[in-house]
C-alpha atoms as a PDB file:
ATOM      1  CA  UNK A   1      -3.701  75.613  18.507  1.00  0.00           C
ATOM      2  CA  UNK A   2      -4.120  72.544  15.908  1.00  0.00           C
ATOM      3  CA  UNK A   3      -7.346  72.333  13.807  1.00  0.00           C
ATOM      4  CA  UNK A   4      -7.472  69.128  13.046  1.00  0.00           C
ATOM      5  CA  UNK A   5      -5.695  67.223  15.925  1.00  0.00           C
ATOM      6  CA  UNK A   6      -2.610  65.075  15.243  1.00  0.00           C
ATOM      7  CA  UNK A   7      -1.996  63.641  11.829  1.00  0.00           C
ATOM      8  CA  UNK A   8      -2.014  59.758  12.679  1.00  0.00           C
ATOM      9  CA  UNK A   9       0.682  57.879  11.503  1.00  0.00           C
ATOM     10  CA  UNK A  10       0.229  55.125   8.749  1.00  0.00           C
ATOM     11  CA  UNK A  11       1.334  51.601   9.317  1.00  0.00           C
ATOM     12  CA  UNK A  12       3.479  50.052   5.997  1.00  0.00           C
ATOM     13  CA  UNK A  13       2.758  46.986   5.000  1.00  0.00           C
ATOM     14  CA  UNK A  14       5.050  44.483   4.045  1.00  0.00           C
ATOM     15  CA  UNK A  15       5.163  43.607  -0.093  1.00  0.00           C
ATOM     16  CA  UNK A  16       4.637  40.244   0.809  1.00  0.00           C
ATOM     17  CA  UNK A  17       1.056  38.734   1.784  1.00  0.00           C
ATOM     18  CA  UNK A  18       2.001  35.125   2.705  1.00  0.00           C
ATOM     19  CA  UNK A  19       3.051  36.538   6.442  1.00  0.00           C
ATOM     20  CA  UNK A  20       5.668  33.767   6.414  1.00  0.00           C
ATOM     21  CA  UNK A  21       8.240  35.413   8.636  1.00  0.00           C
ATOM     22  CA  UNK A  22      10.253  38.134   5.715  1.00  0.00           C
ATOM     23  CA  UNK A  23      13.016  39.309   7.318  1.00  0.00           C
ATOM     24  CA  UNK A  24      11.999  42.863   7.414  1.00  0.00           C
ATOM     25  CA  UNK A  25       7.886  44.035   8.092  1.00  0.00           C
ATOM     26  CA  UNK A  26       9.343  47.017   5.841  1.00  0.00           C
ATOM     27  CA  UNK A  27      10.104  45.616   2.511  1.00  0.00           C
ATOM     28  CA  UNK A  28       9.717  47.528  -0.365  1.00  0.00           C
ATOM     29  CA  UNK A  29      11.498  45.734  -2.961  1.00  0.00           C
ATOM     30  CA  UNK A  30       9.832  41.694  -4.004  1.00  0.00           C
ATOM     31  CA  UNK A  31      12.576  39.448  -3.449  1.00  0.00           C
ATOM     32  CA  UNK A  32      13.198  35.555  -4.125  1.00  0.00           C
ATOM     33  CA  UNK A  33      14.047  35.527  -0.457  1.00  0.00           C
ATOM     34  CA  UNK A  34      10.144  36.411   0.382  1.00  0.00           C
ATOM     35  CA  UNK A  35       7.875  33.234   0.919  1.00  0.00           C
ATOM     36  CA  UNK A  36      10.161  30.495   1.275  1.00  0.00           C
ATOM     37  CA  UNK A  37       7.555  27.791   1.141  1.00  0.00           C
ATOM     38  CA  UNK A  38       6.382  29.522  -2.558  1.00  0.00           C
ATOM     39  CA  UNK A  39      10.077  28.541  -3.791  1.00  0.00           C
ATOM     40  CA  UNK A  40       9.968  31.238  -6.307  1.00  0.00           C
ATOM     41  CA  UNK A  41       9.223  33.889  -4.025  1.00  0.00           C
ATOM     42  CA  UNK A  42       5.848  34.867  -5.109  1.00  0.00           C
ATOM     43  CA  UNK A  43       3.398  35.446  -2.837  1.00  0.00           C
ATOM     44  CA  UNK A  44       0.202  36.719  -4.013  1.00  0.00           C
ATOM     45  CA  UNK A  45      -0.251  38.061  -8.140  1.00  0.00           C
ATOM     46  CA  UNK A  46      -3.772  40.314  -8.735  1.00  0.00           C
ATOM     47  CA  UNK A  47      -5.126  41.696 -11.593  1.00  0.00           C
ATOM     48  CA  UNK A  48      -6.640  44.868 -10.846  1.00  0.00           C
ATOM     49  CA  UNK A  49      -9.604  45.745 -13.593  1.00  0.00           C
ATOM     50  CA  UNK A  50     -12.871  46.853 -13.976  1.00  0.00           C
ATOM     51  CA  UNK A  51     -14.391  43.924 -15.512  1.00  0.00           C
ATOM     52  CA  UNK A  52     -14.327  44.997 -19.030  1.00  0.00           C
ATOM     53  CA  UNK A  53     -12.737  42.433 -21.714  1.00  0.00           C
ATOM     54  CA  UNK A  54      -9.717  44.027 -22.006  1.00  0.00           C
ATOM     55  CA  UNK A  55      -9.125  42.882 -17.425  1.00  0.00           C
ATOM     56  CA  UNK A  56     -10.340  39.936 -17.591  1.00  0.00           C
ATOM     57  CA  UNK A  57      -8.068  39.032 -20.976  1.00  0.00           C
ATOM     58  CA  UNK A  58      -5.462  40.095 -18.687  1.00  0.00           C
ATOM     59  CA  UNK A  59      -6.479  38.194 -16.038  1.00  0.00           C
ATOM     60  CA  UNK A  60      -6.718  35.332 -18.453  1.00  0.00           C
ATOM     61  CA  UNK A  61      -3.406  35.928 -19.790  1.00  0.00           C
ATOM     62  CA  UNK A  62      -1.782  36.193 -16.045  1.00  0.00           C
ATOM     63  CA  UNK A  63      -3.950  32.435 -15.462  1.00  0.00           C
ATOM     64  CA  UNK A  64      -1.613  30.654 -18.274  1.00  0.00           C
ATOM     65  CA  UNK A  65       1.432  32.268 -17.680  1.00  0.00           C
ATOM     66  CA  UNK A  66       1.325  31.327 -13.798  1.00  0.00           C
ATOM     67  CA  UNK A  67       0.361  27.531 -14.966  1.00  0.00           C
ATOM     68  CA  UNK A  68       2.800  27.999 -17.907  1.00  0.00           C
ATOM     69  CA  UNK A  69       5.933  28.644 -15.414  1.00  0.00           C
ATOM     70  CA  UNK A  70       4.450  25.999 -12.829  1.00  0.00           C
ATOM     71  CA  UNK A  71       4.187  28.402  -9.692  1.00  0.00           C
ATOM     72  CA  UNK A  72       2.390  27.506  -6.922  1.00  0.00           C
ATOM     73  CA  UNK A  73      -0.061  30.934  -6.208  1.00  0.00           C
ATOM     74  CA  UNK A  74      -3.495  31.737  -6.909  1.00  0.00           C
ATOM     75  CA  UNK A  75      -4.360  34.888  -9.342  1.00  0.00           C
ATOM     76  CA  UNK A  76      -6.707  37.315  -7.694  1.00  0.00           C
ATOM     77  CA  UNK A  77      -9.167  39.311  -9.872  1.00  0.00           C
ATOM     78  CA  UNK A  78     -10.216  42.293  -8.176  1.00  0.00           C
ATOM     79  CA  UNK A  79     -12.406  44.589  -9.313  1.00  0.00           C
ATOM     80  CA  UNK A  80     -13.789  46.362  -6.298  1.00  0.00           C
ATOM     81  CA  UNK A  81     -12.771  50.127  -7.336  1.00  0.00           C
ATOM     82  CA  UNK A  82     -12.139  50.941  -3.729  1.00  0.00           C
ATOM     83  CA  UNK A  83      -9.928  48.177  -3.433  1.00  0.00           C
ATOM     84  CA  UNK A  84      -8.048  48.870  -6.275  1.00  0.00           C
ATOM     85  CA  UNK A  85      -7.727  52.397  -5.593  1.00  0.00           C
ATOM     86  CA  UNK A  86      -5.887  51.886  -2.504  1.00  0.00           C
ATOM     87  CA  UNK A  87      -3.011  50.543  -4.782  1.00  0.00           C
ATOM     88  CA  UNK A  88      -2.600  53.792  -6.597  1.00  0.00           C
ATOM     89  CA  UNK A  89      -3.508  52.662 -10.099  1.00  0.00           C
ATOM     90  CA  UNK A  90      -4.940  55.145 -12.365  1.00  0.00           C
ATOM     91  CA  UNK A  91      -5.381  52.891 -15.333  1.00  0.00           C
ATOM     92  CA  UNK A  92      -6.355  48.974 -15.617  1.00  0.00           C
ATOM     93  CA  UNK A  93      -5.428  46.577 -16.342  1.00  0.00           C
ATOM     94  CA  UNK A  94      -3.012  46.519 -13.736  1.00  0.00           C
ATOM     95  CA  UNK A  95      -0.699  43.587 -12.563  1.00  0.00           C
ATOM     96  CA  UNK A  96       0.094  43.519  -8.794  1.00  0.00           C
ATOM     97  CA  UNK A  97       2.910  40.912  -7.459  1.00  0.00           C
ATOM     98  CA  UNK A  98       3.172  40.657  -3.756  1.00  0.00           C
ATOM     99  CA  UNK A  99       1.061  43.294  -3.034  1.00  0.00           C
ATOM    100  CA  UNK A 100       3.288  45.591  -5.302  1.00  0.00           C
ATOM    101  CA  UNK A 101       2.109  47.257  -8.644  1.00  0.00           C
ATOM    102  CA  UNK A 102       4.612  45.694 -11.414  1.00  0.00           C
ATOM    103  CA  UNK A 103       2.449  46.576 -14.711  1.00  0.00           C
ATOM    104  CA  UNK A 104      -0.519  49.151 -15.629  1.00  0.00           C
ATOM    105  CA  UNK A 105      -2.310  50.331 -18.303  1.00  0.00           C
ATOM    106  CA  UNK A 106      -1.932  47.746 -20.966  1.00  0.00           C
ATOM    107  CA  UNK A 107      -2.870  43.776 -21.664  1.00  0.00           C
ATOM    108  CA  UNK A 108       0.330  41.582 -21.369  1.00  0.00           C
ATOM    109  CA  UNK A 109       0.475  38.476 -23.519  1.00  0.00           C
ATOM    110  CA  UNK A 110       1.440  35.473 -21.856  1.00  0.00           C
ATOM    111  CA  UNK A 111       5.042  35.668 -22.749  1.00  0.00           C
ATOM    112  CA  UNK A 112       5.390  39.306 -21.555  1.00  0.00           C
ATOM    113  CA  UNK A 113       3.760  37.677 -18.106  1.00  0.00           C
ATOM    114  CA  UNK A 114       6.601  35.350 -18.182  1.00  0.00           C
ATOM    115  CA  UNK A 115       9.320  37.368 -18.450  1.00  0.00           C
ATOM    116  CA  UNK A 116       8.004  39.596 -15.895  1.00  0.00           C
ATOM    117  CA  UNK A 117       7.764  37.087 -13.429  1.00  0.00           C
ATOM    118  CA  UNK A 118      10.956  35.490 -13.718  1.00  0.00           C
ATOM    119  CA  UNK A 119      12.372  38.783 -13.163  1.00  0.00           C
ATOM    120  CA  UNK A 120      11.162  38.793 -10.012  1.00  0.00           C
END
């Protein structure tokens, strides 16, 4: 006799949010080969914060290292807790590429931006 019914099983979501066809709805991993029409293969970048100075100089940061390397994608602040929860982050600032969490904890500089998102 179960308690509490049948555990429900969870739908994963791909790492990419441009829904442009990725080969696989599973990906874990951000690839180049993710959102064709982005040409660099970035999708979506957020900056996960509370709203305190140190986010938003992240976010700020983030803003002119995306213009600096000329990609094509908006940055997303978010700063709805609940939202930000659901990504697992236990300390903000926290960088989020294609839906995945790539930095936390600390305020990049521009150039550290950069070199994370060539990477990628």
């Amino acid at each position: 006799m179960a308690l509490f019914g049948k555990k429900k099983e969870e739908k994963k979501t791909p790492a990419c949010a441009c829904n442009s066809g990725c080969p696989s709805d599973e990906r874990t991993e951000i690839s180049r080969e993710c959102c064709p029409e982005a040409g660099n293969g970035i999708c979506s970048i957020k900056v996960l914060g509370s709203g305190c100075a140190f986010c938003r100089t992240q976010f700020e940061n983030v803003k002119e290292a995306v213009k600096k390397l000329g990609f094509f994608v908006e940055v997303e602040y978010v700063t709805d807790l609940q939202k930000v929860m659901e990504y697992g982050v236990m300390s903000m600032p926290a960088l989020v590429v294609n839906e995945k969490v790539v930095a936390m904890g600390k305020v990049l500089k521009p150039a550290d931006v950069e070199k994370l998102l060539r990477k990628i």
